[in-house]
C-alpha atoms as a PDB file:
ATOM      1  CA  UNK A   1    -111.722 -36.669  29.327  1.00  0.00           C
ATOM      2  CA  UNK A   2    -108.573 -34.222  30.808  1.00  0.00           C
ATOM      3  CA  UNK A   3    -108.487 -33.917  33.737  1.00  0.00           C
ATOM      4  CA  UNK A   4    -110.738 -37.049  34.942  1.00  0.00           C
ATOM      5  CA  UNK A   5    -108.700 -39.373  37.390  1.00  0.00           C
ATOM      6  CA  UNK A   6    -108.025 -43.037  36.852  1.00  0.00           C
ATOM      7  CA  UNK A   7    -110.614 -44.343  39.107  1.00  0.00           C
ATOM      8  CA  UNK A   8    -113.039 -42.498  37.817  1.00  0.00           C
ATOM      9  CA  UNK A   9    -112.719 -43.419  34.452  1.00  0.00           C
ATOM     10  CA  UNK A  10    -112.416 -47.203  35.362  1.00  0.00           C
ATOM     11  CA  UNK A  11    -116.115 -46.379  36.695  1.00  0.00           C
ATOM     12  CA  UNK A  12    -116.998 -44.788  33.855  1.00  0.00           C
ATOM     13  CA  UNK A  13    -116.261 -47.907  31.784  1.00  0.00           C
ATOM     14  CA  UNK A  14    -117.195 -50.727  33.820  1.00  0.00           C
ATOM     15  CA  UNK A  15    -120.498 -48.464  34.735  1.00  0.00           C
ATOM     16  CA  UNK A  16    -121.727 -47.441  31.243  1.00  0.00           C
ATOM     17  CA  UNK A  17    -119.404 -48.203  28.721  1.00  0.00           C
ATOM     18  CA  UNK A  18    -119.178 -52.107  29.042  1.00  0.00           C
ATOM     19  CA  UNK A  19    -122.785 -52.415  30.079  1.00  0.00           C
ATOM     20  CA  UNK A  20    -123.442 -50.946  26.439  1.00  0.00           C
ATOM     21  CA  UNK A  21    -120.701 -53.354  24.699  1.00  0.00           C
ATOM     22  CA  UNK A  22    -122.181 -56.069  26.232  1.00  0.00           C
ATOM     23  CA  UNK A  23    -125.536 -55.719  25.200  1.00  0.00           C
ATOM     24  CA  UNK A  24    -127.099 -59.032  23.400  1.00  0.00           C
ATOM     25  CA  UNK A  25    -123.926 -60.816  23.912  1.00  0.00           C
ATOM     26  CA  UNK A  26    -125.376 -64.157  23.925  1.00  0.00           C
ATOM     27  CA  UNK A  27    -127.052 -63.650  20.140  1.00  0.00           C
ATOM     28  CA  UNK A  28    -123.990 -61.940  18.618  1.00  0.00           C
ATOM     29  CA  UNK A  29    -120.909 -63.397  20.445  1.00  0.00           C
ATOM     30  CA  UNK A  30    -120.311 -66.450  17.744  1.00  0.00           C
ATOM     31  CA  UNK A  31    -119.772 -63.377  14.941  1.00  0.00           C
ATOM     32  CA  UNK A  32    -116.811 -62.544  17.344  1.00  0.00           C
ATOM     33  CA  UNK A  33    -114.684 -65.826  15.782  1.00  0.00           C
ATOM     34  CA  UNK A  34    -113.825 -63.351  12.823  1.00  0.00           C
ATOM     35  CA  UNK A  35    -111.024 -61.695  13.304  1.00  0.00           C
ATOM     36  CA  UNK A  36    -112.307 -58.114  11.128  1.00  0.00           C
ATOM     37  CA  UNK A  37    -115.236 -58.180  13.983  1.00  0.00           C
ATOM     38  CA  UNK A  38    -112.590 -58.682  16.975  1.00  0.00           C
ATOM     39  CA  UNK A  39    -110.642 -55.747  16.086  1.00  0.00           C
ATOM     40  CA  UNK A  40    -114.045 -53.169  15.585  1.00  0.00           C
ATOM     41  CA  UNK A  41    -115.019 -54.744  18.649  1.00  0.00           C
ATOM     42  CA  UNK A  42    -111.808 -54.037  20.801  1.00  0.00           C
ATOM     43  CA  UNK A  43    -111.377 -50.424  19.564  1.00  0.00           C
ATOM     44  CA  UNK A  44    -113.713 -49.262  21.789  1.00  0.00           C
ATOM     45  CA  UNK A  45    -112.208 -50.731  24.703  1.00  0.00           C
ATOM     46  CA  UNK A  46    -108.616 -49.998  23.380  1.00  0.00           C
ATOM     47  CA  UNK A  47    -109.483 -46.314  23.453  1.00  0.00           C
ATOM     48  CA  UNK A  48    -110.637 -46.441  27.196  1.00  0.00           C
ATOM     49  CA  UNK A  49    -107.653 -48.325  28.011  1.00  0.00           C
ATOM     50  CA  UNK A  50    -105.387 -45.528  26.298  1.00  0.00           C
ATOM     51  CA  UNK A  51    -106.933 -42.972  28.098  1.00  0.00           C
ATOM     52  CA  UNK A  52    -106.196 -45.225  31.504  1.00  0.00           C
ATOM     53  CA  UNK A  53    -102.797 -46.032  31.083  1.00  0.00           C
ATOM     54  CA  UNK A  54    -102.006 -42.896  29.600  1.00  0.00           C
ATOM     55  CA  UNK A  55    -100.147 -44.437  26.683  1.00  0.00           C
ATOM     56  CA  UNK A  56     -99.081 -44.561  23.217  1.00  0.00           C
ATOM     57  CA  UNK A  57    -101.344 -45.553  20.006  1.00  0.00           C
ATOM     58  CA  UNK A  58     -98.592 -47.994  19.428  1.00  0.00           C
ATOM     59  CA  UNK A  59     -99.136 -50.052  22.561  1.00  0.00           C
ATOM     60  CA  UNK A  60    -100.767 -53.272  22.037  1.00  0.00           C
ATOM     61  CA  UNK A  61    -104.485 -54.293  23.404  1.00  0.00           C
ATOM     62  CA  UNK A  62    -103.673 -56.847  25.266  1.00  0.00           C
ATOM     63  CA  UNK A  63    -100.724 -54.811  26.966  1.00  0.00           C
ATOM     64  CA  UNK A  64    -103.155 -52.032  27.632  1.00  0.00           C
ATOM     65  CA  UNK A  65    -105.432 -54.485  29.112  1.00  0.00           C
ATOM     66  CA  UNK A  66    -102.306 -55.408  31.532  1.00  0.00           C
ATOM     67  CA  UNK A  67    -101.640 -52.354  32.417  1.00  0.00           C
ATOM     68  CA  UNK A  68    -105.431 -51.082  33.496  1.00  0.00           C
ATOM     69  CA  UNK A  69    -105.953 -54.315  34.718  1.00  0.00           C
ATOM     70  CA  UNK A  70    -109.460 -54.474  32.738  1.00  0.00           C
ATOM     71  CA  UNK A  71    -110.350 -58.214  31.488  1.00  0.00           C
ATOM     72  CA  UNK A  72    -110.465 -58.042  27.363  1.00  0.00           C
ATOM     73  CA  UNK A  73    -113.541 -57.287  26.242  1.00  0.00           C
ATOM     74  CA  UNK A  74    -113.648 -60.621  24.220  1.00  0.00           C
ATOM     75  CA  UNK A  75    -113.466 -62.821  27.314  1.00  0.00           C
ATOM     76  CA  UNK A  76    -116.137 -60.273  28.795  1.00  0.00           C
ATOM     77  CA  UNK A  77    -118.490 -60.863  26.444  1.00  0.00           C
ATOM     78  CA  UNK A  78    -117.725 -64.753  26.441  1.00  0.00           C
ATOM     79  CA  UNK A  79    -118.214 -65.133  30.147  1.00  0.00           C
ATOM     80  CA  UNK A  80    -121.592 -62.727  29.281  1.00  0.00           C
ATOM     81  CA  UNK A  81    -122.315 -65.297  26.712  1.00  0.00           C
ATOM     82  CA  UNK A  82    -121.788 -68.421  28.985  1.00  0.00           C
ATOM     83  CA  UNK A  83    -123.162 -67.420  32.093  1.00  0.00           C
ATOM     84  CA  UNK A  84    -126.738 -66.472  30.470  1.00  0.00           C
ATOM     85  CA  UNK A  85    -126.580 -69.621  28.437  1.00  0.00           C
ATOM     86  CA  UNK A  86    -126.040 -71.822  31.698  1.00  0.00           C
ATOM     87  CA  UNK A  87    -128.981 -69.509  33.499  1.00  0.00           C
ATOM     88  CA  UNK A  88    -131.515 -70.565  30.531  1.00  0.00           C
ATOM     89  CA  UNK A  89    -130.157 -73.882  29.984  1.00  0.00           C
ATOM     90  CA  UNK A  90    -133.762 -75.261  31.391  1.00  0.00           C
ATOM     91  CA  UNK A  91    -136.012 -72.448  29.856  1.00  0.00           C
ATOM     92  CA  UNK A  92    -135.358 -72.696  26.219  1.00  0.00           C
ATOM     93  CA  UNK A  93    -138.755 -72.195  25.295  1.00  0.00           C
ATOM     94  CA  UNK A  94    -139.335 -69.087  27.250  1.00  0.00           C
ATOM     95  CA  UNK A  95    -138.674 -65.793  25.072  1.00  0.00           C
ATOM     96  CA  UNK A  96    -137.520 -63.428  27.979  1.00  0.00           C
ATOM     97  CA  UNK A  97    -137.401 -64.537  31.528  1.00  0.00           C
ATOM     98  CA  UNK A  98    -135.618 -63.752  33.911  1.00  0.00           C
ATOM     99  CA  UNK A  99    -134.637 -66.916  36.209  1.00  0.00           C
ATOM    100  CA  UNK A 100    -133.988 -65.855  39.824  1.00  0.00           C
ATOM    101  CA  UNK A 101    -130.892 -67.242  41.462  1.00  0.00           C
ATOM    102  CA  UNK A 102    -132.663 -69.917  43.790  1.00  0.00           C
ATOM    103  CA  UNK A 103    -133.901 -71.449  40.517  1.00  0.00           C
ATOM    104  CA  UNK A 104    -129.783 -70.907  38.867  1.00  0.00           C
ATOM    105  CA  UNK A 105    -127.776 -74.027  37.602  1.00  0.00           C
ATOM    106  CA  UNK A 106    -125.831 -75.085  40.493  1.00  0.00           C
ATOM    107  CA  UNK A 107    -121.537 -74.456  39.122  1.00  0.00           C
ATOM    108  CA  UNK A 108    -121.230 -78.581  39.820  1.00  0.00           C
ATOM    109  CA  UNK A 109    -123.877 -78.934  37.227  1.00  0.00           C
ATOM    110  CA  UNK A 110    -122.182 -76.767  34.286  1.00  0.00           C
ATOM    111  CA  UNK A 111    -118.758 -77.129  35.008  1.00  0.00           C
ATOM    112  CA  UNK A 112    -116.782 -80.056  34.339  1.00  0.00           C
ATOM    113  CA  UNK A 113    -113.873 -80.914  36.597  1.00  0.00           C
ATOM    114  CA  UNK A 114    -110.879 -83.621  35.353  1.00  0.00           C
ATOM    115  CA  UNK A 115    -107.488 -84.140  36.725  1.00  0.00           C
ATOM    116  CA  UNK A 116    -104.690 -84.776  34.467  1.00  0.00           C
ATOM    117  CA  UNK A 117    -101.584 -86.646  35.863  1.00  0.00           C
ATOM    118  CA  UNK A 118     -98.102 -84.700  35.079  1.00  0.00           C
ATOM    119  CA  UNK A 119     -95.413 -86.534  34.528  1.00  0.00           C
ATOM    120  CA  UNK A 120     -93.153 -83.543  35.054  1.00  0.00           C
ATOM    121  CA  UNK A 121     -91.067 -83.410  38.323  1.00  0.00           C
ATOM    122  CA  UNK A 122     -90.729 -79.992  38.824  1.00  0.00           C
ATOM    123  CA  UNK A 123     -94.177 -78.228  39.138  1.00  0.00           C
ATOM    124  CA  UNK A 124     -94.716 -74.155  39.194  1.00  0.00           C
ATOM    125  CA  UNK A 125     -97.949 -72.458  40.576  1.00  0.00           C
ATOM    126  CA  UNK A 126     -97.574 -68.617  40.170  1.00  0.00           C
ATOM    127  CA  UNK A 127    -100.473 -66.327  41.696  1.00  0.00           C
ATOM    128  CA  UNK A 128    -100.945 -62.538  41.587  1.00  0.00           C
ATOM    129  CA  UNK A 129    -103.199 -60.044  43.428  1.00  0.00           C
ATOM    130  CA  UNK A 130    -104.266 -56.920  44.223  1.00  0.00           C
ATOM    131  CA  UNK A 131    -106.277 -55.378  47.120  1.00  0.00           C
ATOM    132  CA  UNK A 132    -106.177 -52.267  49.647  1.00  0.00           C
ATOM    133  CA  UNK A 133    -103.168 -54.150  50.924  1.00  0.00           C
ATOM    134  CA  UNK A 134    -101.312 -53.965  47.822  1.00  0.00           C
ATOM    135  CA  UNK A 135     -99.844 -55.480  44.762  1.00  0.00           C
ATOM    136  CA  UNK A 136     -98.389 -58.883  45.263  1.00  0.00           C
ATOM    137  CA  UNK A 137     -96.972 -62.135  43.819  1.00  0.00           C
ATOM    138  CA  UNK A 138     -96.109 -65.248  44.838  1.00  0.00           C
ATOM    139  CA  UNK A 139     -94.726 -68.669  43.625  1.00  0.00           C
ATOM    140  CA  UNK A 140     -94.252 -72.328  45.032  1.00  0.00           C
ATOM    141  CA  UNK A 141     -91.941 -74.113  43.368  1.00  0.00           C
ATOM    142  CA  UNK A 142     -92.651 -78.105  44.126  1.00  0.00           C
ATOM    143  CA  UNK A 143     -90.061 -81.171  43.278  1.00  0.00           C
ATOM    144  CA  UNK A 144     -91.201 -84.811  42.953  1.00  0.00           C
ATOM    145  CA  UNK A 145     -94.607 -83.192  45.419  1.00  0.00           C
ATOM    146  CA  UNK A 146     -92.301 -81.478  47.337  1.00  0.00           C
ATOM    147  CA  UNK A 147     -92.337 -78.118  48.402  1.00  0.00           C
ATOM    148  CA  UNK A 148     -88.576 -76.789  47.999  1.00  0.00           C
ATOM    149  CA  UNK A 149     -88.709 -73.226  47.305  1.00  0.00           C
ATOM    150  CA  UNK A 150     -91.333 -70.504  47.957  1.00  0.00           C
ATOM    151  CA  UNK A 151     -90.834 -67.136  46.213  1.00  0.00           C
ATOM    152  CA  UNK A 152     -92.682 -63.706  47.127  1.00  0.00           C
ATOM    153  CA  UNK A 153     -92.616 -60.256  45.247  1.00  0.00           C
ATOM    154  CA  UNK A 154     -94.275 -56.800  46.349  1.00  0.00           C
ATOM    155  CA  UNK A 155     -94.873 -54.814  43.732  1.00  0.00           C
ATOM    156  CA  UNK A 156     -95.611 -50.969  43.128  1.00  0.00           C
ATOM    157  CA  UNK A 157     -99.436 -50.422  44.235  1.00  0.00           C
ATOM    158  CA  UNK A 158    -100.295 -48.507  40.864  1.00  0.00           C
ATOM    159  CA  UNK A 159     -99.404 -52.277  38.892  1.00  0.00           C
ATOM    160  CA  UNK A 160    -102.531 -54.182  38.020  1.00  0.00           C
ATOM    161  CA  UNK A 161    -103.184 -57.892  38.946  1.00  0.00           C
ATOM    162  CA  UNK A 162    -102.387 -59.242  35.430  1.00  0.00           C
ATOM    163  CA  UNK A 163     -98.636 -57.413  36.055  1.00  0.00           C
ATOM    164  CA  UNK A 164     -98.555 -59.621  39.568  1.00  0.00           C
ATOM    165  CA  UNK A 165     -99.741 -62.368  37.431  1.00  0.00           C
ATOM    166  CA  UNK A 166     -97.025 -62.250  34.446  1.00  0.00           C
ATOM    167  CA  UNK A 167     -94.327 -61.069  37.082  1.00  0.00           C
ATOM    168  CA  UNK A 168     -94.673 -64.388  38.990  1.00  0.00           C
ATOM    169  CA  UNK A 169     -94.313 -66.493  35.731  1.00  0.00           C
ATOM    170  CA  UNK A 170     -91.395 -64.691  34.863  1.00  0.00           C
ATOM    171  CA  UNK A 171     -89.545 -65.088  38.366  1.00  0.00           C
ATOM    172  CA  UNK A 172     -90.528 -68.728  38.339  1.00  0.00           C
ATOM    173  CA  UNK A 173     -88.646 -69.317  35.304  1.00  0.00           C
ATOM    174  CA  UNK A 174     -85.689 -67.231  36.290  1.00  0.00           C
ATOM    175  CA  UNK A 175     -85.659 -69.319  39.579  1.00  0.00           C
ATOM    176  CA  UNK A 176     -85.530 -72.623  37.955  1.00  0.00           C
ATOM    177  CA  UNK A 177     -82.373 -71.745  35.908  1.00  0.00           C
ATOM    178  CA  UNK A 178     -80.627 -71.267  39.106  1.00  0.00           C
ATOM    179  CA  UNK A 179     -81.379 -74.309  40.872  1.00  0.00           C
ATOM    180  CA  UNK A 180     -79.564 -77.422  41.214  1.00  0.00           C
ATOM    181  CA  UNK A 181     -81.530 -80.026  40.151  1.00  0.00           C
ATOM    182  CA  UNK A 182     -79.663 -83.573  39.602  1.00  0.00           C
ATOM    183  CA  UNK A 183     -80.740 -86.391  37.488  1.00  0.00           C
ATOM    184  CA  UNK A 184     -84.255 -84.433  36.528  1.00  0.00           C
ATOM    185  CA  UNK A 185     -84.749 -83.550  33.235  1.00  0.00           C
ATOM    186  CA  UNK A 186     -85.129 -79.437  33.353  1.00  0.00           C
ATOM    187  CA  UNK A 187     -88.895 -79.661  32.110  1.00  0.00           C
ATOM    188  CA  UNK A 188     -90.959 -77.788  33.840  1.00  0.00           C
ATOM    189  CA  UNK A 189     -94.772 -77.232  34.157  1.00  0.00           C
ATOM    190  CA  UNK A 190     -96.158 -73.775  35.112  1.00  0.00           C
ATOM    191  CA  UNK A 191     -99.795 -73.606  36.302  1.00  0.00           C
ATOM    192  CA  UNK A 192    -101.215 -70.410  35.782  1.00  0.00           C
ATOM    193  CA  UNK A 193    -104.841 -68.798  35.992  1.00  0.00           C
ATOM    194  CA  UNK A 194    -104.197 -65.477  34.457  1.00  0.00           C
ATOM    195  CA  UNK A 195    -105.768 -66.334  30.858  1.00  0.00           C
ATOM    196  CA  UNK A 196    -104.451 -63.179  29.526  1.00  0.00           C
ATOM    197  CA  UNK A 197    -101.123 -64.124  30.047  1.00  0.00           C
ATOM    198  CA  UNK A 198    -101.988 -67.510  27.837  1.00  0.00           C
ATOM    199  CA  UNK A 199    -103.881 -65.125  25.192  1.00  0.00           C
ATOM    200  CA  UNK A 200    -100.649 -62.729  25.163  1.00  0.00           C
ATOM    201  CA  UNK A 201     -98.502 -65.579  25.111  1.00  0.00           C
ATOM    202  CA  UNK A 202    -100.305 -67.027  21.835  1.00  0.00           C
ATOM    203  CA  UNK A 203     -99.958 -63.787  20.144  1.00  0.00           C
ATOM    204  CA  UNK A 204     -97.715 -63.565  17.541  1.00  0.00           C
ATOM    205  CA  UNK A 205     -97.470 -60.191  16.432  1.00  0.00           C
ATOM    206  CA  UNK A 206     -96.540 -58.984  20.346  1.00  0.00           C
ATOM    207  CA  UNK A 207     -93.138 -59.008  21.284  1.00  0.00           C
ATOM    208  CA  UNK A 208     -92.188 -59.394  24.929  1.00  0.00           C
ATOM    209  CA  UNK A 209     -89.090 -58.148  26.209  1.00  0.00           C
ATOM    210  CA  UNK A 210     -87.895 -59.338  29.276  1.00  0.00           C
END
């Protein structure tokens, strides 16, 4: 692959190369709770990724993954898994058929919605995103429901969404230990959407400097 660009090989993957991997998801995904499957699974994807980032054999998945800014190709082939499950959900007796989206499961049907009450005074939502605009981050920082601090970041426009992501938690958290906060207990609850910033997070074996 010398000499092929970035972009092109981003295409390349998301064009051919995941269509293939995610072939039959929905029979095969449950054989993807064992861990020897997982890794066969992501090698594929981790070789891509190398070839991306331009980076060492050492480098961890899920850090290749945040530097490409390609979704895992676990959570691709759950999503895969899910969406085609909540498609059929009415048509489990047909063998192959193909449900048109008029006739699709409406999202209030299949998804679930709760709110959970925090007890915590100090509440952190951190956001990242990229577009033809550029790489950017940004955190409100809210005390007993009020907005007190608002943080924003610009990053480089080669970093990847999950980078904007990760780089908001990580100012959040710097921010907090520098604020003046009487009688509050320093607990704090971060709300995040980047799951593979949770995934990385519940990793063991990676080690995060900061």
């Amino acid at each position: 692959m010398l000499g092929i660009s970035h972009e092109a090989l981003i295409t390349i993957y998301k064009g051919a190369i995941l269509q293939l991997l995610l072939y039959g998801a929905p029979v095969w995904f449950e054989a993807l709770q064992k861990e020897c499957n997982r890794t066969v699974y992501n090698r594929v994807q981790r070789l891509i990724n190398m070839k991306i980032a331009e980076a060492f054999r050492t480098t961890s998945n899920e850090a290749l993954c945040t530097l490409t800014g390609l979704t895992p190709i676990v959570i691709k082939a759950e999503k895969a898994a899910k969406l085609y499950n909540i498609m059929r959900k009415s048509r489990d007796h047909v063998i192959d058929y193909e449900v048109p989206p008029k006739d699709w499961l409406h999202p209030a049907d299949s998804v679930r919605i709760t709110e959970q009450k925090d007890e915590h005074a100090t509440q952190v939502f951190t956001g990242g995103s990229k577009n033809e605009h550029g790489v950017g981050a940004g955190i409100p920082i809210f005390i007993h429901s009020k907005l007190e601090h608002r943080l924003r970041f610009t990053l480089h426009n080669r970093c990847s969404n999950n980078q904007a992501e990760q780089l908001a938690i990580v100012k959040a958290l710097e921010t907090i230990e520098t604020l003046h906060i009487n009688d509050i207990p320093r607990t704090v609850t971060v709300h995040t959407d980047s799951r593979i910033t949770l995934q990385s997070l519940k990793n063991k074996k990676i080690t995060i400097t900061l």
